[in-house]
Protein backbone atom coordinates (compact mmCIF):
# COMPACT_ATOMS: atom_id res chain seq x y z
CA UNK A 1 177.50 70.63 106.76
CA UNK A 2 177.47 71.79 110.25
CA UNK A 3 174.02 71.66 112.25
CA UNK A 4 172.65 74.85 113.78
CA UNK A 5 170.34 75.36 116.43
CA UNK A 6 167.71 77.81 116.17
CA UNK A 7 164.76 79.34 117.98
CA UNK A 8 161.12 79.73 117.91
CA UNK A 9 159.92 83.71 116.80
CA UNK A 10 156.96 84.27 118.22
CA UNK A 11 154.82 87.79 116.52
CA UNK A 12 156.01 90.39 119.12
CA UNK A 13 159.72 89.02 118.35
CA UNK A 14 160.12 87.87 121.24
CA UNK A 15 161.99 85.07 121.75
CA UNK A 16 160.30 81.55 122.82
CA UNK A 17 161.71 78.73 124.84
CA UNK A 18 161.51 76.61 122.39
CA UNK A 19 164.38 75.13 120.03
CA UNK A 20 164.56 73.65 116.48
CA UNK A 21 167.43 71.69 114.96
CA UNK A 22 168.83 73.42 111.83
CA UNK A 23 169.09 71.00 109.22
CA UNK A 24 170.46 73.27 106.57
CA UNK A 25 172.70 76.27 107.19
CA UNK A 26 170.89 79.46 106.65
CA UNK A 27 171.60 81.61 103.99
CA UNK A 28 172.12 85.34 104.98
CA UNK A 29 171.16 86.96 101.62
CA UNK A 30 168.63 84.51 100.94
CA UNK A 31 167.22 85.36 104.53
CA UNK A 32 167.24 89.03 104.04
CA UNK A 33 165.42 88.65 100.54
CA UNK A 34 162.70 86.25 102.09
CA UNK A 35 162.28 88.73 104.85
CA UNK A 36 161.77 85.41 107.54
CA UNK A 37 164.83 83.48 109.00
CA UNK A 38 164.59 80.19 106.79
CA UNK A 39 164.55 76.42 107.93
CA UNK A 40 162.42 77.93 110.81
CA UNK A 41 159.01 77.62 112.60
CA UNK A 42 157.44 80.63 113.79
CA UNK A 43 154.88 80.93 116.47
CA UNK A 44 151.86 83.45 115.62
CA UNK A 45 148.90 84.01 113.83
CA UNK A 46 149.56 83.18 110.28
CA UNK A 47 147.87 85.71 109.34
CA UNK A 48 150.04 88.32 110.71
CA UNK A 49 153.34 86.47 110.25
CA UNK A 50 152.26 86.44 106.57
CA UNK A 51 153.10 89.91 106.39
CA UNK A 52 157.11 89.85 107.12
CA UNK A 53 157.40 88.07 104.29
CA UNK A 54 158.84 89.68 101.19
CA UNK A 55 157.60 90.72 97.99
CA UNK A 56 157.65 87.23 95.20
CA UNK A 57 159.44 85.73 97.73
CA UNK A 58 158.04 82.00 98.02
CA UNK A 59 158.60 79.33 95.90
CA UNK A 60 155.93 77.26 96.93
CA UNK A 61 152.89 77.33 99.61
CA UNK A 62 151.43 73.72 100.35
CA UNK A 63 148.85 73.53 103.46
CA UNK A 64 146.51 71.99 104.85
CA UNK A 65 144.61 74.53 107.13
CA UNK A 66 142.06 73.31 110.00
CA UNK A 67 138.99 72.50 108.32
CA UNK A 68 135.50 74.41 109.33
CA UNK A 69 133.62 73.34 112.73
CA UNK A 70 135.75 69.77 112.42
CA UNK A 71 138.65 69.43 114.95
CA UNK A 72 139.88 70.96 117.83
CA UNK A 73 143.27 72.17 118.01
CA UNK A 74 143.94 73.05 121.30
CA UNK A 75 141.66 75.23 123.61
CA UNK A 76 143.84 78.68 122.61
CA UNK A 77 143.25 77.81 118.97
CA UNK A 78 139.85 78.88 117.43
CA UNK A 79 137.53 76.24 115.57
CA UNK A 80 136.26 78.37 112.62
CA UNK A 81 132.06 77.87 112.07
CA UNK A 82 131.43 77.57 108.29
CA UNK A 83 129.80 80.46 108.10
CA UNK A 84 132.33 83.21 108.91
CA UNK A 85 135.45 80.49 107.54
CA UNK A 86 136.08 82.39 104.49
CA UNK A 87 136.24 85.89 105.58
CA UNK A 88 138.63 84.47 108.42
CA UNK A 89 141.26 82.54 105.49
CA UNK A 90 140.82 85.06 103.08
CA UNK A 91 143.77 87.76 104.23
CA UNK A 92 146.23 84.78 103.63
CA UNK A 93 145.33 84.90 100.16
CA UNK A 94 145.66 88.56 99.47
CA UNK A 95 149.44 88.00 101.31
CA UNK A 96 150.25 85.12 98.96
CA UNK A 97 149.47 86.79 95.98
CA UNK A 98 152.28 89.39 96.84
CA UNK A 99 155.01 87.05 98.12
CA UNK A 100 154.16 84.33 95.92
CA UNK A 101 156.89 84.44 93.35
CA UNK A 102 155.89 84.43 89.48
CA UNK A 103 156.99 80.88 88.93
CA UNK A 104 155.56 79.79 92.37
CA UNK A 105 152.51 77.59 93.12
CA UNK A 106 150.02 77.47 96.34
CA UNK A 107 148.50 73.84 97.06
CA UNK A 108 145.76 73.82 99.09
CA UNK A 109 143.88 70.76 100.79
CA UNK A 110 140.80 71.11 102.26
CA UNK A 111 137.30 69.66 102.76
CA UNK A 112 133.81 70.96 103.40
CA UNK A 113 131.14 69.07 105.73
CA UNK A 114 127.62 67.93 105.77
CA UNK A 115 125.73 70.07 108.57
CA UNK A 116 122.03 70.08 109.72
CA UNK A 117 121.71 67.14 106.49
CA UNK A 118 123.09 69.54 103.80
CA UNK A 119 126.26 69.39 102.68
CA UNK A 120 127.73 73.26 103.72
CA UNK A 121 129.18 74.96 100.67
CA UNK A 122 131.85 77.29 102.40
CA UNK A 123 134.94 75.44 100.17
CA UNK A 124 132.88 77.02 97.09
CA UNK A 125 132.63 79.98 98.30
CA UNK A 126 136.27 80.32 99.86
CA UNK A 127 137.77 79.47 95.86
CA UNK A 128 134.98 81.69 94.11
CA UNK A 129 136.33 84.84 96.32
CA UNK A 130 139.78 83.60 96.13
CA UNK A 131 139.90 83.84 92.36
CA UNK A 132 137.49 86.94 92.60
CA UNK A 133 139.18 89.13 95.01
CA UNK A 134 142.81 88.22 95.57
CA UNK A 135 144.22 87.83 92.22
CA UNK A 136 145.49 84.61 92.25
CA UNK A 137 144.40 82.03 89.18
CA UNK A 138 142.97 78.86 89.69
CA UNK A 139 144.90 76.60 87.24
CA UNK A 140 143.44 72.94 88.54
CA UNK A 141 141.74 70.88 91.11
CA UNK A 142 142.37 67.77 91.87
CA UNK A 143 140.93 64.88 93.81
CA UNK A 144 142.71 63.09 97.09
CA UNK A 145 141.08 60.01 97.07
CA UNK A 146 142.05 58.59 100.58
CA UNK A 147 143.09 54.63 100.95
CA UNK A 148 141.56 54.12 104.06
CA UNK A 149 138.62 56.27 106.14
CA UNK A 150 135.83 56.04 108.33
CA UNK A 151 132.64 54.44 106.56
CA UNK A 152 129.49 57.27 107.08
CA UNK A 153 126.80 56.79 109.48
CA UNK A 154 123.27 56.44 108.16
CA UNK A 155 121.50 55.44 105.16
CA UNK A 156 121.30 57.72 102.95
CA UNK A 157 124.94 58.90 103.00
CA UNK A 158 127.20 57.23 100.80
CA UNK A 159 130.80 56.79 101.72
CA UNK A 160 132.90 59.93 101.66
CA UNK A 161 136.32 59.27 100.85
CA UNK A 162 137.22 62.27 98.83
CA UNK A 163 139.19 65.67 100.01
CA UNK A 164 139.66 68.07 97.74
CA UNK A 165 143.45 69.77 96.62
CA UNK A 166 143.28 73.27 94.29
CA UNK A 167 146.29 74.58 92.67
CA UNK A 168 146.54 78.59 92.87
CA UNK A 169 149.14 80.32 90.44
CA UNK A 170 149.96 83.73 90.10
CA UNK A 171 150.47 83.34 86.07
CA UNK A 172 149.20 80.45 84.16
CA UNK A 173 151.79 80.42 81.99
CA UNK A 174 155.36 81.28 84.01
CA UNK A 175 154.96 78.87 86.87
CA UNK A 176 157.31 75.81 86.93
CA UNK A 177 156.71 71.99 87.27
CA UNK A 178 159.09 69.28 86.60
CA UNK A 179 156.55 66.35 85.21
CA UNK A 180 159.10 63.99 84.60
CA UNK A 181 160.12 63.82 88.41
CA UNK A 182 156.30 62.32 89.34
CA UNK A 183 155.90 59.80 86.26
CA UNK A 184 154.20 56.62 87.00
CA UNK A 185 155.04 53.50 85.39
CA UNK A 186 152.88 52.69 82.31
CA UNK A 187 150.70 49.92 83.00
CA UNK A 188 151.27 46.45 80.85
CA UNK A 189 147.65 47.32 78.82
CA UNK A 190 148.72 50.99 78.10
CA UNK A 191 151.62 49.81 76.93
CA UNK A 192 150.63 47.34 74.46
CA UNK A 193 148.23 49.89 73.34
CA UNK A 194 151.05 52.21 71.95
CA UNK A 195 151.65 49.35 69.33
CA UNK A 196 148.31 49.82 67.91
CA UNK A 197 147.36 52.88 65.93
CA UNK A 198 144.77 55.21 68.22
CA UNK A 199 140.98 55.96 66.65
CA UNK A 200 139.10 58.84 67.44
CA UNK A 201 135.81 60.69 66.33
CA UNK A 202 137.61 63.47 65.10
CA UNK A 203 135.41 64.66 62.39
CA UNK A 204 131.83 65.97 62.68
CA UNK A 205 129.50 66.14 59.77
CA UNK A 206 127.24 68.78 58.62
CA UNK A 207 124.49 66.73 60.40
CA UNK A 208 125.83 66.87 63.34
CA UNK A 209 127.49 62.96 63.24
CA UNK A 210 130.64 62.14 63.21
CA UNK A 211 133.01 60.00 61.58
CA UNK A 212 135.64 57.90 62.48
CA UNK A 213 139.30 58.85 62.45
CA UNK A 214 142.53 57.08 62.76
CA UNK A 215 145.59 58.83 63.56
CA UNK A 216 149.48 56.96 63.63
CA UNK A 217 150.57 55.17 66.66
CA UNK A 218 152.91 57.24 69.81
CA UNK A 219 155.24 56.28 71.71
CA UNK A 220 155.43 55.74 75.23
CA UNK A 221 157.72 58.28 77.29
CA UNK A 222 161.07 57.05 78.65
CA UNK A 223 160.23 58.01 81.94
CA UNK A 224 156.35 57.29 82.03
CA UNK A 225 152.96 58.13 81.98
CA UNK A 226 151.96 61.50 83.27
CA UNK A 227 149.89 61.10 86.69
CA UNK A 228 145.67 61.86 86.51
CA UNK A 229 144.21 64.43 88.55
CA UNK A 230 142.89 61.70 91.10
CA UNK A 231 145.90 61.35 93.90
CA UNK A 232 145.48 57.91 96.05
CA UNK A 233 147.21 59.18 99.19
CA UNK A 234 147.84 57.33 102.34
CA UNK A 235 145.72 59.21 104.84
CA UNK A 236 147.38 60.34 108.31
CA UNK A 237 146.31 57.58 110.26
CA UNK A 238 148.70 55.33 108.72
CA UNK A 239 151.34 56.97 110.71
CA UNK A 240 152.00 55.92 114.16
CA UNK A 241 152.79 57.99 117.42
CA UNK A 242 152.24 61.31 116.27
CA UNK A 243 150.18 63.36 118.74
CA UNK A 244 148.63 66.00 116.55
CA UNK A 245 144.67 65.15 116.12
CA UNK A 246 144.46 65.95 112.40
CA UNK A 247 147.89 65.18 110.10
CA UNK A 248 148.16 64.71 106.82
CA UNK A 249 150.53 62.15 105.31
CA UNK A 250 154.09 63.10 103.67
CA UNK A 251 152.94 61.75 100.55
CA UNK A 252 150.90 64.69 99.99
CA UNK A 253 153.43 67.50 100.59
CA UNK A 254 156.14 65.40 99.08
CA UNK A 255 154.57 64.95 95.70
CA UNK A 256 153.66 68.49 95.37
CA UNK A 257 157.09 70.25 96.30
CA UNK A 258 158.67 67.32 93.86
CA UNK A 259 156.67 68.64 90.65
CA UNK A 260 156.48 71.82 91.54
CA UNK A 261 160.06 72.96 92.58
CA UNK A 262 163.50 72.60 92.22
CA UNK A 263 166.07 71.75 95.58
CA UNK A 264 166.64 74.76 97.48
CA UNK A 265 163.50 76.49 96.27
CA UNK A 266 161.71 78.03 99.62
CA UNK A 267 158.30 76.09 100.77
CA UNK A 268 156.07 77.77 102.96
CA UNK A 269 153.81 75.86 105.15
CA UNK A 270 151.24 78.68 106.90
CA UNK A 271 149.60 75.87 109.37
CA UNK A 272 152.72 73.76 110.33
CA UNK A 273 150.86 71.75 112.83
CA UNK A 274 153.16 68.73 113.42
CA UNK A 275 155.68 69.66 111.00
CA UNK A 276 154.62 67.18 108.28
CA UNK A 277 155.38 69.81 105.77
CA UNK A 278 159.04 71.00 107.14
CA UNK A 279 160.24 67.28 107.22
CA UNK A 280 159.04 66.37 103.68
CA UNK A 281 160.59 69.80 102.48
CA UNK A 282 164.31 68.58 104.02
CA UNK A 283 164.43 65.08 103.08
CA UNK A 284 163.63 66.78 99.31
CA UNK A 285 166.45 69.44 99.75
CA UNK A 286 164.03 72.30 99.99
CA UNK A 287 163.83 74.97 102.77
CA UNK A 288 161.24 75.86 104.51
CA UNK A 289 159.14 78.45 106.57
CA UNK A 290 156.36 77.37 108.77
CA UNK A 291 153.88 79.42 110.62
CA UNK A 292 151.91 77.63 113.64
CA UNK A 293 149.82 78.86 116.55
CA UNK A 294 150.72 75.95 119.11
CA UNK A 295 153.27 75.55 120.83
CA UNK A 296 152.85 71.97 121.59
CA UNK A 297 152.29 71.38 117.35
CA UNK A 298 156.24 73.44 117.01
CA UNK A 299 157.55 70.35 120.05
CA UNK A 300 156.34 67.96 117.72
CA UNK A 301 157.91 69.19 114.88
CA UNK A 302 161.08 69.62 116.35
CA UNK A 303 160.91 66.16 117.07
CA UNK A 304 160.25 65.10 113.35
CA UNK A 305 163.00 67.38 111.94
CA UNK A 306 165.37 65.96 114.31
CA UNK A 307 164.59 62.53 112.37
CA UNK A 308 165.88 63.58 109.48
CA UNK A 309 169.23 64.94 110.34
């Protein structure tokens, strides 16, 4: 397959100095359906950029947008305060719900912040108004449970080491996921458990005990166990020489487009950054749309991409 160039869109159309390596030839119909050029990285509000997109369009959204009154990005990107973060985000969610496809999926990863000694509840109230206003279902949370981060400072504090993942659908019921491509490998104790038949307290009395069951022994999957809800993730740190002050690692992206799409489904990233998102997408033989105000984070992506070719 034959490697094409292609350039950086920004909002007005106008064309942008900057260049990214095609790593998959673009399909014309598919293009035209999408409404967006694919296997490209557009400069622009997301926001706005959100709206060329077509109707049920997107396969799968997985992001990790910049967290509230945290990190700066740049000086021409704005650090959202908690208290006006929501009505800021929210637009994006009114988008997906249109050119989120039936089957499709939107991952989010995010984290809230203690300020002035109280821990600021923003994250709540962005998924309360999602699921509220927008349309879109929330079918699961999960916890990232990072490997390695900074210890707290202070006392009273404990440790946090805990970001937080939610899993919007636009039907409960019609999205896909392909469970047997993120088994884990049983563990020797689970395993020797299937051998022995599994008890349970099944049945509760009129007085309100309950009685020991015993049902018939199962078998263990070919492919293994099913993963928990708690996600042990390298955190971006363990990656070395990237530039961009806040990335998260491919492990994330990677396991998410694996269960919840097939190759050549479409994965939209609407805060690129430093392309984290577009390279995990590739090397999984997905294509991809990325949205990102900064120039310098669209460089760095090129960069990454280029890696993979």
């Amino acid at each position: 397959m034959e490697n094409e160039t292609s350039q950086i869109i920004g909002e007005s159309g106008n064309v942008k100095e900057f260049k990214i390596v095609q790593p998959l030839l673009f399909e014309e119909k598919m293009g035209k359906k999408v409404g967006l050029e694919l296997n490209k990285t557009y400069l622009g509000n997301c926001m706005e950029l959100a709206k060329k997109l077509s109707d049920n369009s997107i396969d799968l959204i997985v992001t990790s947008p910049p967290y509230a009154d945290t990190v700066s990005y740049g000086n021409g990107v704005e650090v959202m305060n908690p208290d006006n973060y929501v009505d800021w985000f929210l637009p994006l969610f009114h988008e997906a719900k249109r050119f989120l496809k039936g089957s499709g999926s939107f991952i989010l990863n995010i984290n809230d912040r203690a300020n002035n000694g109280e821990r600021h509840i923003y994250v709540y109230e962005l998924i309360t108004r999602i699921v509220k206003e927008t349309g879109l279902k929330l079918f699961d949370r999960y916890i990232w449970f990072k490997k390695s981060a900074l210890p707290m400072t202070g006392e009273k504090r404990l440790n946090d080491r805990i970001e937080y993942i939610f899993h919007f659908v636009k039907d409960t019921k019609k999205f896909k996921t392909n469970t047997d491509a993120v088994r884990e490998p049983y563990e020797e104790i689970s395993l020797k458990r299937f051998k022995s038949k599994v008890h349970g307290n099944d049945i509760v009395k009129n007085d309100g005990t309950t009685e020991l069951s015993q049902r018939g022994s199962s078998k263990p999957h070919p492919l293994g166990k099913k993963p928990i809800t708690v996600f042990r993730f390298d955190t971006g740190s363990a990656l070395r020489g990237l530039k961009h002050p806040a990335p998260y690692h491919p492990q994330l992206p990677e396991w998410f487009i694996k269960w919840l799409t097939d190759e050549g489904d479409i994965v939209l990233d609407p805060f690129m950054g430093g392309g984290t998102t577009a390279e995990a997408a590739l090397k999984l033989k997905r294509k991809y749309i990325g949205f990102e105000i900064n120039p310098e984070y669209i460089k760095m992506t090129e960069d990454r991409i280029k890696k993979v070719l």
